[in-house]
Protein backbone atom coordinates (compact mmCIF):
# COMPACT_ATOMS: atom_id res chain seq x y z
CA UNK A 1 -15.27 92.83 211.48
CA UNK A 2 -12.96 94.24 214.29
CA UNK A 3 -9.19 92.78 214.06
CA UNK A 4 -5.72 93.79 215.37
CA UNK A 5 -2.04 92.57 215.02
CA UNK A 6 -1.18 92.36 218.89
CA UNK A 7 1.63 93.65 220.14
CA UNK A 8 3.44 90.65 221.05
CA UNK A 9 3.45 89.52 217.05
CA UNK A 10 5.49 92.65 216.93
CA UNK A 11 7.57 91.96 219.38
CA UNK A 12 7.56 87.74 217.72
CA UNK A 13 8.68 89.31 214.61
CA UNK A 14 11.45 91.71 215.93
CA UNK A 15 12.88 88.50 217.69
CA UNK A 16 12.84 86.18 214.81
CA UNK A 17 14.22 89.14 212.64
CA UNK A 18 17.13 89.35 214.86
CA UNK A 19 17.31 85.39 214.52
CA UNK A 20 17.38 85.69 211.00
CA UNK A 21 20.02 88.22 210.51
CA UNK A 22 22.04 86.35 212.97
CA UNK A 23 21.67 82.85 210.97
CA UNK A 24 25.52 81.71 209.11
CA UNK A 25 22.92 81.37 206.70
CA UNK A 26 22.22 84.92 205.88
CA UNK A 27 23.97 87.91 204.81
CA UNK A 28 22.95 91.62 205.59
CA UNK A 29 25.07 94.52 204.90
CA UNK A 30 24.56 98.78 205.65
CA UNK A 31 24.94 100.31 202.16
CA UNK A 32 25.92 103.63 201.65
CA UNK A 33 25.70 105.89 198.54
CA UNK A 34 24.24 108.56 196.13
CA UNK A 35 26.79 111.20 196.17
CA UNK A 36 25.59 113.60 194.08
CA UNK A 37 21.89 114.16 196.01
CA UNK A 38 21.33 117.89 195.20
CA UNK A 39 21.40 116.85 191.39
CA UNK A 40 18.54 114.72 191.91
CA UNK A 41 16.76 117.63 194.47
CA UNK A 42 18.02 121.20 195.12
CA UNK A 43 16.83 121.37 198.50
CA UNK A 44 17.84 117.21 199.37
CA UNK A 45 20.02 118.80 202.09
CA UNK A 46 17.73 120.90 203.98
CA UNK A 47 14.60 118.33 203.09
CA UNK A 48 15.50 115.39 201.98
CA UNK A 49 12.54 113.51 200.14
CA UNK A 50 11.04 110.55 201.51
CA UNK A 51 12.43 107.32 199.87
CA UNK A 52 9.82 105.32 197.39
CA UNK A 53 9.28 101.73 198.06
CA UNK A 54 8.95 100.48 194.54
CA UNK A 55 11.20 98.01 191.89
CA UNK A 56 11.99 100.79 189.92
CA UNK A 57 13.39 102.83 192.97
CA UNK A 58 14.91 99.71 193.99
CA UNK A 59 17.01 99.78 190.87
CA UNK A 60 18.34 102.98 191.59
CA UNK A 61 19.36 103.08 194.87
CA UNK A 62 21.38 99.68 193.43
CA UNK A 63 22.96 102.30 190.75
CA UNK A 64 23.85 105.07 193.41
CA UNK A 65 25.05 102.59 196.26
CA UNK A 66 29.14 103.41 196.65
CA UNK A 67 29.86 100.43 199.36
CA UNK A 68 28.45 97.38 201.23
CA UNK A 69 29.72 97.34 205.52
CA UNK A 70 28.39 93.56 206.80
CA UNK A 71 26.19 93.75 210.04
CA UNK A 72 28.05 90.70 212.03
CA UNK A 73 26.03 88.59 214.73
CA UNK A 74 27.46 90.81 217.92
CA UNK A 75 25.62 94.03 215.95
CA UNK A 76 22.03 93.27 216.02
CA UNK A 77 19.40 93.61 219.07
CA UNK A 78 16.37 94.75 219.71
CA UNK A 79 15.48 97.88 222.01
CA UNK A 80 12.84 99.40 223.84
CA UNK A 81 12.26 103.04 224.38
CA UNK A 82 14.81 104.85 226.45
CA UNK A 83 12.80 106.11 229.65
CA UNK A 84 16.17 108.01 231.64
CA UNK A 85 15.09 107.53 235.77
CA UNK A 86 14.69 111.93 236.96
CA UNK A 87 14.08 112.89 240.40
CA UNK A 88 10.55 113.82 240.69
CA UNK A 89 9.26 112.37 237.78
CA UNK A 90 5.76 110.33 238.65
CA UNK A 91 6.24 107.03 236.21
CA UNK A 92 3.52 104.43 235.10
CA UNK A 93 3.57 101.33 237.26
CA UNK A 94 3.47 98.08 235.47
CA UNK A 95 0.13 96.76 235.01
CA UNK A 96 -1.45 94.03 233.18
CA UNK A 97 -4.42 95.45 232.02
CA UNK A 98 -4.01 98.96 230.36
CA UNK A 99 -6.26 99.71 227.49
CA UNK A 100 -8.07 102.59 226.10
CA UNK A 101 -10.91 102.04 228.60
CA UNK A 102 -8.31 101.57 231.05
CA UNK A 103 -5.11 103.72 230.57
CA UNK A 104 -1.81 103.78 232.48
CA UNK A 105 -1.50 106.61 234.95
CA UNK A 106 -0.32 109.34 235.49
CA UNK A 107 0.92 108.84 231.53
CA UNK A 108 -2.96 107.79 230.31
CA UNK A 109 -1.28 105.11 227.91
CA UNK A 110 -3.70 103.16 226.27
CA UNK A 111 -1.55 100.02 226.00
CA UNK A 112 0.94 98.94 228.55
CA UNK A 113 4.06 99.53 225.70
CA UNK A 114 3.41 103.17 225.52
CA UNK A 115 3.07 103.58 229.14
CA UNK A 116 6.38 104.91 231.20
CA UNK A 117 7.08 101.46 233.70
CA UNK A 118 10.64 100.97 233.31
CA UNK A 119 13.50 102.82 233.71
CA UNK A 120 17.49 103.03 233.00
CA UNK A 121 19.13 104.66 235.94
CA UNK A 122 22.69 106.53 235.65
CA UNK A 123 24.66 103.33 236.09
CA UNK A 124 22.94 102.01 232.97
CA UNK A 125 20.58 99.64 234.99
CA UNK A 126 17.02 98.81 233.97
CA UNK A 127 14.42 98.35 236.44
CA UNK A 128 11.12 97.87 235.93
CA UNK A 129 8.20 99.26 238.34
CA UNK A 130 5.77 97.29 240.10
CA UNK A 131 4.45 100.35 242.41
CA UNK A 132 4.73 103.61 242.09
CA UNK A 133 3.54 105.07 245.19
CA UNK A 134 -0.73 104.58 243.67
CA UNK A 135 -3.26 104.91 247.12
CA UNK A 136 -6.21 106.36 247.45
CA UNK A 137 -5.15 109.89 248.18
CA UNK A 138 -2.66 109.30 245.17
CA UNK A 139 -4.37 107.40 242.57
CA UNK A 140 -2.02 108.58 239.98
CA UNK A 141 1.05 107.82 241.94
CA UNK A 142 3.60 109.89 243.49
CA UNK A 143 7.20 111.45 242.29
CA UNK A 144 9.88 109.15 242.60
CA UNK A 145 12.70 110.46 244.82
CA UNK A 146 15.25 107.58 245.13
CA UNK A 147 17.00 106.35 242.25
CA UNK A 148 17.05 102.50 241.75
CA UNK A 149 20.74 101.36 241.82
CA UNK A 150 20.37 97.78 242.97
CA UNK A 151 20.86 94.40 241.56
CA UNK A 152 19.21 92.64 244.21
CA UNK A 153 16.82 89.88 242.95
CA UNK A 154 13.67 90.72 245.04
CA UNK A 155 11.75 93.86 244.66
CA UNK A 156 11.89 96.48 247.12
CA UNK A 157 12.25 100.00 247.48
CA UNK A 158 15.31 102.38 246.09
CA UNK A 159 16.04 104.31 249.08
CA UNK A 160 14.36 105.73 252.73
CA UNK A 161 12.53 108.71 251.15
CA UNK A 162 8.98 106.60 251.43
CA UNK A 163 8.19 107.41 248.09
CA UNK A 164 6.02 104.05 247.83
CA UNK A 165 8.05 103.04 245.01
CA UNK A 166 8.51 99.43 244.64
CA UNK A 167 11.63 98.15 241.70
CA UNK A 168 12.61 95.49 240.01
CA UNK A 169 15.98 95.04 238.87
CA UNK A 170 16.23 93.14 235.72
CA UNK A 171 19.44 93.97 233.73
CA UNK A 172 22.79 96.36 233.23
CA UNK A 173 23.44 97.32 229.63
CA UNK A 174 26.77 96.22 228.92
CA UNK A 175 29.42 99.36 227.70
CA UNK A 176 30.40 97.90 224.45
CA UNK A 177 26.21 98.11 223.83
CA UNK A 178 26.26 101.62 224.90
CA UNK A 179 28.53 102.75 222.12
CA UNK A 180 26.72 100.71 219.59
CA UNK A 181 23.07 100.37 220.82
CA UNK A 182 21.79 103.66 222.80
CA UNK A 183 20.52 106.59 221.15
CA UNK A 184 18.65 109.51 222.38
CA UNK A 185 15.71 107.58 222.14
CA UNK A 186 16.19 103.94 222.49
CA UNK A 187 18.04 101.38 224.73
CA UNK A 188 18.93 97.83 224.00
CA UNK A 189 18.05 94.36 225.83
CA UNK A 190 20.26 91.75 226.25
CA UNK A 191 20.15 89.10 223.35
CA UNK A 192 19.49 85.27 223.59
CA UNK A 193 17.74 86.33 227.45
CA UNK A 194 16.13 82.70 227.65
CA UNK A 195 19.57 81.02 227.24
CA UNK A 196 22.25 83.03 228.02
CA UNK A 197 24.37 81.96 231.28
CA UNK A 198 24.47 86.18 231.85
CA UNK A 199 20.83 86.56 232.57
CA UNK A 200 20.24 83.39 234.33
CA UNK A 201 20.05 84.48 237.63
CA UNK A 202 16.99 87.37 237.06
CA UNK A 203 15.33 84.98 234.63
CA UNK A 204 15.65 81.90 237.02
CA UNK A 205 14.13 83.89 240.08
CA UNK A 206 11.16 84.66 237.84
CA UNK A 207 10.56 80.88 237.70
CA UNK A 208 7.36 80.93 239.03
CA UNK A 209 4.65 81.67 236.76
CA UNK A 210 1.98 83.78 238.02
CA UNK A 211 2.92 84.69 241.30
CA UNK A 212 1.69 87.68 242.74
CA UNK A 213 4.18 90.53 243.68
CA UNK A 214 2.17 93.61 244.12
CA UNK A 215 -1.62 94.17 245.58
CA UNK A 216 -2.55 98.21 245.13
CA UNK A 217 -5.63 100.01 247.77
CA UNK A 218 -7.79 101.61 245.80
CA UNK A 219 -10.43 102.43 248.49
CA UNK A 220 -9.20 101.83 252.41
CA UNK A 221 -12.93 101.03 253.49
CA UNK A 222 -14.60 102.36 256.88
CA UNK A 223 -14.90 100.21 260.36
CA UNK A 224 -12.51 97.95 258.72
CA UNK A 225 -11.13 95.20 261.54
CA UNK A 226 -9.79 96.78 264.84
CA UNK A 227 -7.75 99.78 264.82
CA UNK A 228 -4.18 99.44 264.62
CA UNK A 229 -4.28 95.92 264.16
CA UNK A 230 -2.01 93.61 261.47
CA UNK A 231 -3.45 90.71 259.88
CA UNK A 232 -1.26 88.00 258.50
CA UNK A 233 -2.34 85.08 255.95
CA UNK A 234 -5.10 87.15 253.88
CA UNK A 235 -5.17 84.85 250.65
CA UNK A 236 -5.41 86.19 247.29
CA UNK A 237 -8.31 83.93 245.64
CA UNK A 238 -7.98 83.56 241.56
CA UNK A 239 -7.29 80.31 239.51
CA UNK A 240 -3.67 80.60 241.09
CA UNK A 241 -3.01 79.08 244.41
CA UNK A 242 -1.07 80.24 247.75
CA UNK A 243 -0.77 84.09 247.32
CA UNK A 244 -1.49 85.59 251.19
CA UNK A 245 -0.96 89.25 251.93
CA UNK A 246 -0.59 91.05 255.09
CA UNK A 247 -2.87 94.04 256.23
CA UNK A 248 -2.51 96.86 258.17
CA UNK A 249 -5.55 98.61 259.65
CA UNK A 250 -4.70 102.05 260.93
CA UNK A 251 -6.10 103.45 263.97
CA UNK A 252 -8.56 105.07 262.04
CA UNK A 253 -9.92 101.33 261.47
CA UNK A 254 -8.51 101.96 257.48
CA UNK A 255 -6.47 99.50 255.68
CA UNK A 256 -3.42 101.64 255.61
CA UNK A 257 -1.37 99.01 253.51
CA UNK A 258 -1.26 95.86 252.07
CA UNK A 259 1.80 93.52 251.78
CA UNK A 260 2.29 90.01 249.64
CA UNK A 261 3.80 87.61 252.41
CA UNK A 262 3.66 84.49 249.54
CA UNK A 263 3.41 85.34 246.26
CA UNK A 264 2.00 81.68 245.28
CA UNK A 265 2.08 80.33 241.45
CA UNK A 266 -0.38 80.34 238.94
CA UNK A 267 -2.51 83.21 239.03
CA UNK A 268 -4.01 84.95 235.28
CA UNK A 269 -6.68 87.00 237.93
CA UNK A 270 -7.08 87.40 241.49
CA UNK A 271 -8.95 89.25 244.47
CA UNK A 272 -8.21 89.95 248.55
CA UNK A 273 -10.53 87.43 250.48
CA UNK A 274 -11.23 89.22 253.12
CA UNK A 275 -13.38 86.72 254.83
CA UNK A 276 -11.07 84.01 254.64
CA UNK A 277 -8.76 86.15 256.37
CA UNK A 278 -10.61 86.85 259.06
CA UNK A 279 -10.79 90.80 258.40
CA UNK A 280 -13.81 92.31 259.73
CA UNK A 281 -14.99 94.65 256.48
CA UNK A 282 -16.75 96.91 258.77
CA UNK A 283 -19.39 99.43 257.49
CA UNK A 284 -17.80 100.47 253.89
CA UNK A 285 -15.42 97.43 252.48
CA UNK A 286 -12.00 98.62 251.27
CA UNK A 287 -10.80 97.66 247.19
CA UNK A 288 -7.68 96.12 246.03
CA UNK A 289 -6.26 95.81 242.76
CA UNK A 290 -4.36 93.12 242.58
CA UNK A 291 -1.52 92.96 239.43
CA UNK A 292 -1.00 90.12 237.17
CA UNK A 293 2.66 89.84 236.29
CA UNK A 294 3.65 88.73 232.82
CA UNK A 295 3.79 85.02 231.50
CA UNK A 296 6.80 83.46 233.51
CA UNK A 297 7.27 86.32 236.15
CA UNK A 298 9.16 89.35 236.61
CA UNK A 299 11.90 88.77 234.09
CA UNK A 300 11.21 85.32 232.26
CA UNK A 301 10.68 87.01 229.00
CA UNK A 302 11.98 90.93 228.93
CA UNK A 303 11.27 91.27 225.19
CA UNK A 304 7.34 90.78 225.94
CA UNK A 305 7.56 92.32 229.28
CA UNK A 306 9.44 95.64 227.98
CA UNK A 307 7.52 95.81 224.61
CA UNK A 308 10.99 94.81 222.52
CA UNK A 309 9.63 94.65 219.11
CA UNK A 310 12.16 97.42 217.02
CA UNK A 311 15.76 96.13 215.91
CA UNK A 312 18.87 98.09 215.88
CA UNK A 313 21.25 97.49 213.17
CA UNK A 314 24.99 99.05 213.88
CA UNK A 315 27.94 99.16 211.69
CA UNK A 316 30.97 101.54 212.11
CA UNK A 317 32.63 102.73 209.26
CA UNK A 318 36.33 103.66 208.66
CA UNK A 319 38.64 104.33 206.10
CA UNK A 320 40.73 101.29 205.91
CA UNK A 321 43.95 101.84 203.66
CA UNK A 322 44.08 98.10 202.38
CA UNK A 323 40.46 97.76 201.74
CA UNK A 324 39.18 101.53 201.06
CA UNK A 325 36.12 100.57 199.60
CA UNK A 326 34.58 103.52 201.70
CA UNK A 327 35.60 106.52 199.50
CA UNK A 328 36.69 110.33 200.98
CA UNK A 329 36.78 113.70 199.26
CA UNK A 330 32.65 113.17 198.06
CA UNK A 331 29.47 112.80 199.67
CA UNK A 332 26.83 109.87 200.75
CA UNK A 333 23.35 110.87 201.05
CA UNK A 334 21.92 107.89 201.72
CA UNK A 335 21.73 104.83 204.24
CA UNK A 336 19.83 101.54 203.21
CA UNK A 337 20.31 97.33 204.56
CA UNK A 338 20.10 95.19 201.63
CA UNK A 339 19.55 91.30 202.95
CA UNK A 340 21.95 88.49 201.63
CA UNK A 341 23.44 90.45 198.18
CA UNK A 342 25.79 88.15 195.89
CA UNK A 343 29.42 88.21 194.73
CA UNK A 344 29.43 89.86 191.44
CA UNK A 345 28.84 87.43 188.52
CA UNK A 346 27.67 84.68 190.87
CA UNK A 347 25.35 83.07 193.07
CA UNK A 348 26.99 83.08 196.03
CA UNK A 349 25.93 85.23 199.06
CA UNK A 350 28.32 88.25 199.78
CA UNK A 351 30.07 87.19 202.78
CA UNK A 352 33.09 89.91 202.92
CA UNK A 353 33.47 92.48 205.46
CA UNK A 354 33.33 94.99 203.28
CA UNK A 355 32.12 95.48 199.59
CA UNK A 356 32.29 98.15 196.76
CA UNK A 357 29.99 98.48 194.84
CA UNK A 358 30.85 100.91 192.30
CA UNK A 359 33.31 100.28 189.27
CA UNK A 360 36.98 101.53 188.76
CA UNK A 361 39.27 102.74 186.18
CA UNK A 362 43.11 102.59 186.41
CA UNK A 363 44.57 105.46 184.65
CA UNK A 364 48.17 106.20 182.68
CA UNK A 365 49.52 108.67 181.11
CA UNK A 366 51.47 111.67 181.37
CA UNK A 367 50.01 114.29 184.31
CA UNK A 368 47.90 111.49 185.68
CA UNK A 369 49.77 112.14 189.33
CA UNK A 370 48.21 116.03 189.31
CA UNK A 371 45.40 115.40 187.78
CA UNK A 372 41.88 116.35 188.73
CA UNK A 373 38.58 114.56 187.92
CA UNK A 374 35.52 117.14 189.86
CA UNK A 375 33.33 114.78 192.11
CA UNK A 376 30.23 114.43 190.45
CA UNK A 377 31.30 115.35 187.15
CA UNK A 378 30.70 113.32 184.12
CA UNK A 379 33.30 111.43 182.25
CA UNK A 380 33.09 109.66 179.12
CA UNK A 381 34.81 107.01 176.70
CA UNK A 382 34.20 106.81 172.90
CA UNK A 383 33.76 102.66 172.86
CA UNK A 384 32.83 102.23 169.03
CA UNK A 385 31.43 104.77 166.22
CA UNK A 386 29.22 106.83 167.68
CA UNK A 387 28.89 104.52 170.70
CA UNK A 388 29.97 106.64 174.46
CA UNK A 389 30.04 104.83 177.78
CA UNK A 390 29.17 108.14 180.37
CA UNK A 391 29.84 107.80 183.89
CA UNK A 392 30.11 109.71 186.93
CA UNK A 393 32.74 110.75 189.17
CA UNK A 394 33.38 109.76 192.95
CA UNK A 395 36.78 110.36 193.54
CA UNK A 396 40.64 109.80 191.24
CA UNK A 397 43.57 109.28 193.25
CA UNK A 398 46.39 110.89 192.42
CA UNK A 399 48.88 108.93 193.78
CA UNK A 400 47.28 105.50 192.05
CA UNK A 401 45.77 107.20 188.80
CA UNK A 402 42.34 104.82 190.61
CA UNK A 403 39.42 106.99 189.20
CA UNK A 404 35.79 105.20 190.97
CA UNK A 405 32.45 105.93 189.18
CA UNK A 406 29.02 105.15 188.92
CA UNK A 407 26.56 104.97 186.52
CA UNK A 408 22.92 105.89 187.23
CA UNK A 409 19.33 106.66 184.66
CA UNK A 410 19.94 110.08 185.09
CA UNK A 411 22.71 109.55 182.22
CA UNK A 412 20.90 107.57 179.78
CA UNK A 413 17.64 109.26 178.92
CA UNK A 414 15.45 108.75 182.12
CA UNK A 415 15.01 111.15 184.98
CA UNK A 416 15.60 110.72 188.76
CA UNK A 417 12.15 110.07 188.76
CA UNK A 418 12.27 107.15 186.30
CA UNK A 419 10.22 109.09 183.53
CA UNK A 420 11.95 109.42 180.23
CA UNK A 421 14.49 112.27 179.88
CA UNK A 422 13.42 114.14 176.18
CA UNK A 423 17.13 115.19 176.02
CA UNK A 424 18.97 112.16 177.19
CA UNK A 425 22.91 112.49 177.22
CA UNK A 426 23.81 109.57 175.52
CA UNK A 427 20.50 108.00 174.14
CA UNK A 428 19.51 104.78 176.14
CA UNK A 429 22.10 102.66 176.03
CA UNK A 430 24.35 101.80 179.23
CA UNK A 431 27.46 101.36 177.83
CA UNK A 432 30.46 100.21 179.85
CA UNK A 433 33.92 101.69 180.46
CA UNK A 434 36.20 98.92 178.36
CA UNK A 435 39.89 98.27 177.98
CA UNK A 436 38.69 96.97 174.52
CA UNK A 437 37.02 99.53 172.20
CA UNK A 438 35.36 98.30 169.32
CA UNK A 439 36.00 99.93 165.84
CA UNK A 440 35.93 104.14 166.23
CA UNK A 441 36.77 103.53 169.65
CA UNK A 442 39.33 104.50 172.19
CA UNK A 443 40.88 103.92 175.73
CA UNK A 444 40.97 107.65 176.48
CA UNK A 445 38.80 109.29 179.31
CA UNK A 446 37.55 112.42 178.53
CA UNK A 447 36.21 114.80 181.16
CA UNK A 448 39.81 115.30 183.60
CA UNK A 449 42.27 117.87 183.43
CA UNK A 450 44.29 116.15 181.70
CA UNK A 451 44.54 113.50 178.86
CA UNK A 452 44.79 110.02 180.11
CA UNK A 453 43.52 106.52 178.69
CA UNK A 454 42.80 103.18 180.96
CA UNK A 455 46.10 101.21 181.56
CA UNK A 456 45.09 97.72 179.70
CA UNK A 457 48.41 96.27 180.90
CA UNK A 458 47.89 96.97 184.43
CA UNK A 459 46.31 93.97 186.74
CA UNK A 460 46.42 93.85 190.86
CA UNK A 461 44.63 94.82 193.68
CA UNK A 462 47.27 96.82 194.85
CA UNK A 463 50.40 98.94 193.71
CA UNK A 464 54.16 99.90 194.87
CA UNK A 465 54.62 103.59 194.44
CA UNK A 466 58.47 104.66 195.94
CA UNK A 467 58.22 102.19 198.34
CA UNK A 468 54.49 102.57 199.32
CA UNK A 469 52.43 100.30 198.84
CA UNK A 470 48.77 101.71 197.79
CA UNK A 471 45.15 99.44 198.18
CA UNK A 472 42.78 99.77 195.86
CA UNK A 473 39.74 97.72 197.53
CA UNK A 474 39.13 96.14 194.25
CA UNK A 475 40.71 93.87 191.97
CA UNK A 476 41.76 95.33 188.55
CA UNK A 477 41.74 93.38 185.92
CA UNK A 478 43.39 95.60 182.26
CA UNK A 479 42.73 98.64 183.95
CA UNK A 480 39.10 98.05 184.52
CA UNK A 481 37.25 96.45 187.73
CA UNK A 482 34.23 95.67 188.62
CA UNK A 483 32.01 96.01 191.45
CA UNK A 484 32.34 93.43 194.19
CA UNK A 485 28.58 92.62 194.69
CA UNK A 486 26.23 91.78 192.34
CA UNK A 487 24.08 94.75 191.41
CA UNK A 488 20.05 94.37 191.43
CA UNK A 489 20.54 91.19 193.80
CA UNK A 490 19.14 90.49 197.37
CA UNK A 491 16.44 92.17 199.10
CA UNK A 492 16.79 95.85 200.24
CA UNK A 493 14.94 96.46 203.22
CA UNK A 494 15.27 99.67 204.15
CA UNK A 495 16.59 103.22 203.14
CA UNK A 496 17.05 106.45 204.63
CA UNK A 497 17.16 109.60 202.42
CA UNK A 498 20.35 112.16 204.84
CA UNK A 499 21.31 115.77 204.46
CA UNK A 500 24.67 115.31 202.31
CA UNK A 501 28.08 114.17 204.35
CA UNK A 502 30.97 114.73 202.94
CA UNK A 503 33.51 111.97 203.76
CA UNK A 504 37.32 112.79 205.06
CA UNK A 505 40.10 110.64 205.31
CA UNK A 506 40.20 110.99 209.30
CA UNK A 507 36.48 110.49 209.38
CA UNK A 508 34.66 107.70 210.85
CA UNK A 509 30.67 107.21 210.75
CA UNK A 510 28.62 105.12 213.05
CA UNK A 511 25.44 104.38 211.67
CA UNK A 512 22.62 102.91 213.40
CA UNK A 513 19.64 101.92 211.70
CA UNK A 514 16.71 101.22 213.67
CA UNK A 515 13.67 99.08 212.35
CA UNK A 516 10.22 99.31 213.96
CA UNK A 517 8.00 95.83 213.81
């Protein structure tokens, strides 16, 4: 049995994603993390693998994620392909019925999403086209030569060329969308279009449903009236009602063009009625095409009329000296969106700005201010007779003695590919860093250049060095802290395996994650 998911439950589901994610009730955050990537492959840089979608791999990327940057409301929309308006470039006009029996032209689109109808001009302004110049001698249109630039409300041509292109203006993309929204490849729409007091005027002239804009000649017909005549009040019969066109014969007795006078209301199909018009067919009858225009009108809905149905997610990252939870001086090497994650130790929903999600040691004793902990290298604690939390390192601070590490498989006895290591480390237990050893144990760190032990007595989120005072992003409690978000909670949805970038303290990363429905 024959079935498809249409386009427009796509496009439904990219909209009530964007709902969603926009709800007070929800919570979704850009992680990033794995900083050590080339351990896992040696060629992750120049080809990183493709990410597995399974509960195991969802683990991991929960034991490699560094940091948690919320997605607020103003950060979400859905986009459409970005088609950039050229001189002499022949675009798709809009049409209601493209399929693979009938395909857009001059593209040969089967479906009207794929086919090039719209366009953002230089100014940032979408238009959509409703006739691109199609006639008999040009039944794959013509190059456009005038670039759309208006914000008028009716369609009509760009320019005097007489390119036979016919616009319509439907929105400017705001600046503050620019930075966060366009890509090479993508442009976004405006959000909440049925409601918002911004788009009312395009959507309010679209009011009528069904009524007939554009009428294309597909054949001009011979003997056709008398030469050089104009005929006014040529209705368009359909299940709509009061469309009329006007018609030009030529004086070669050819329909040279035909005109909508009244677009009427109502119409799903239509044809010319030449008869009722009183236009003489003569001895070969010309063809029209007349074009639907989407549910509402020009306008009413953009997301179904411009094929909206991927999602951009943005968040900006900086280093933020009172809440550097994004570290500098390693690497991230991956991007992922985890939906609604929870406090650590708790059932509440994350709501913070910002969120790290690795544990920290605070560090004493004497040297700790030049010493060095190597990213990625492994540190250790004796915790009880023959008992050793491992760990690896992110980054130490000098000036704090703040060392951040994670913990991953890879340490315990399994590889990066979940299967069991037959030399594990530290057999398979995941023991934690601890200001309280048990019995054989000690608060020591081994694995820096120097010897230092956690500082039990030390509690705060921050600290006063000469004046300075120094933000640790986390709250220490004996020398140890935890990660801010619950590990292994909420729902990651997506993840995107980078080339290695290695963070700096000037450095600031805008990352755009873009989900196709």
């Amino acid at each position: 049995m024959a079935a498809i998911i249409t386009d427009q439950f796509r496009i439904l589901s990219a909209k009530n994603f964007v709902s969603a994610a926009s709800s007070s009730d929800n919570s979704y955050y850009v992680f990033v993390g794995l900083p050590n990537a080339t351990e896992y492959s040696t060629t992750w840089d120049t080809n990183p693998p493709a990410p597995k979608d399974n509960f195991s791999e969802e683990n991991s990327y929960w034991d490699t994620a560094i940091a948690l940057k919320k997605i607020s409301t103003e950060n979400i929309k859905q986009i459409i392909r970005k088609i950039t308006w050229t001189s002499g470039t022949t675009y798709d006009l809009y049409r209601h019925d493209i399929s693979r029996t009938n395909t857009s032209k001059p593209s040969g689109a089967t479906n009207l999403y794929a086919a090039n109808y719209y366009v953002v001009n230089s100014d940032y302004r979408v238009y959509i086209c409703l006739q691109n110049g199609t006639n008999p001698e040009n039944p794959e249109g013509r190059p456009s030569l005038d670039e759309p630039t208006f914000t008028d409300l009716e369609p009509r041509s760009a320019g005097t060329s007489g390119d036979g292109y016919i616009w319509k203006y439907l929105y400017t993309i705001a600046a503050s969308d620019i930075i966060k929204f366009e890509t090479s490849n993508f442009i976004p729409v405006p959000k909440d279009w049925e409601t918002s007091d911004a788009n009312s005027a395009v959507r309010n002239n679209a009011a009528t449903g069904g009524q007939i804009k554009i009428v294309t000649v597909t054949n001009r017909g011979v003997g056709i009236g008398t030469a050089n005549t104009t005929y006014t009040r040529v209705p368009i019969k359909g299940d709509g009602i009061g469309s009329e066109a006007t018609i030009i014969v030529n004086n070669n007795s050819k329909v040279e063009s035909i005109t909508i006078s009244n677009g009427g209301s109502g119409y799903t199909y239509g044809t010319v009625d030449l008869v009722s018009g009183n236009v003489p067919t003569g001895t070969t009858q010309p063809t029209f095409d007349v074009i639907i225009p989407p549910k509402g009108g020009h306008g009413a809905d953009i997301y179904r009329e411009l094929g909206a149905n991927r999602v951009t997610l943005y968040a900006r990252i900086e280093n933020d000296t009172q809440n550097p939870d994004f570290i500098t001086g390693n690497q991230i090497s991956r991007i992922g969106v985890i939906e609604n994650p929870l406090v650590y130790n708790s059932s509440s929903i994350l709501t913070e700005d910002k969120a790290s999600a690795v544990y920290a040691l605070k560090l004493i004793g004497i040297g700790y201010s030049t010493a060095t902990f190597n990213a990625d290298s492994i540190i250790t604690q004796t915790v009880g007779v023959a008992s050793t939390s491992i760990g690896r390192v992110i980054s130490y601070d000098q000036n704090t003695g703040i060392l951040k590490y994670w913990q991953d498989r890879t340490l315990v006895g399994f590889n990066s590919d979940g299967s069991k290591n037959t030399n594990p480390i530290y057999g398979f237990n995941m023991n934690r860093f601890t200001p309280s050893p048990g019995v054989g144990g000690t608060t020591v760190i081994q694995g820096g250049s120097a010897n230092l032990s956690i500082d039990i007595n030390f509690n705060g989120i921050s600290t006063s060095i000469n004046s300075r005072s120094y933000f640790f992003g986390q709250n220490i409690i004996n020398g140890v802290s935890n990660p801010e978000v619950q590990k292994y909670s909420g729902n990651i949805i997506h993840v995107d395996n980078r080339p290695s970038v290695t963070r700096s303290s000037s450095q600031k990363e805008d990352i755009k994650v873009i989900l196709q429905f």
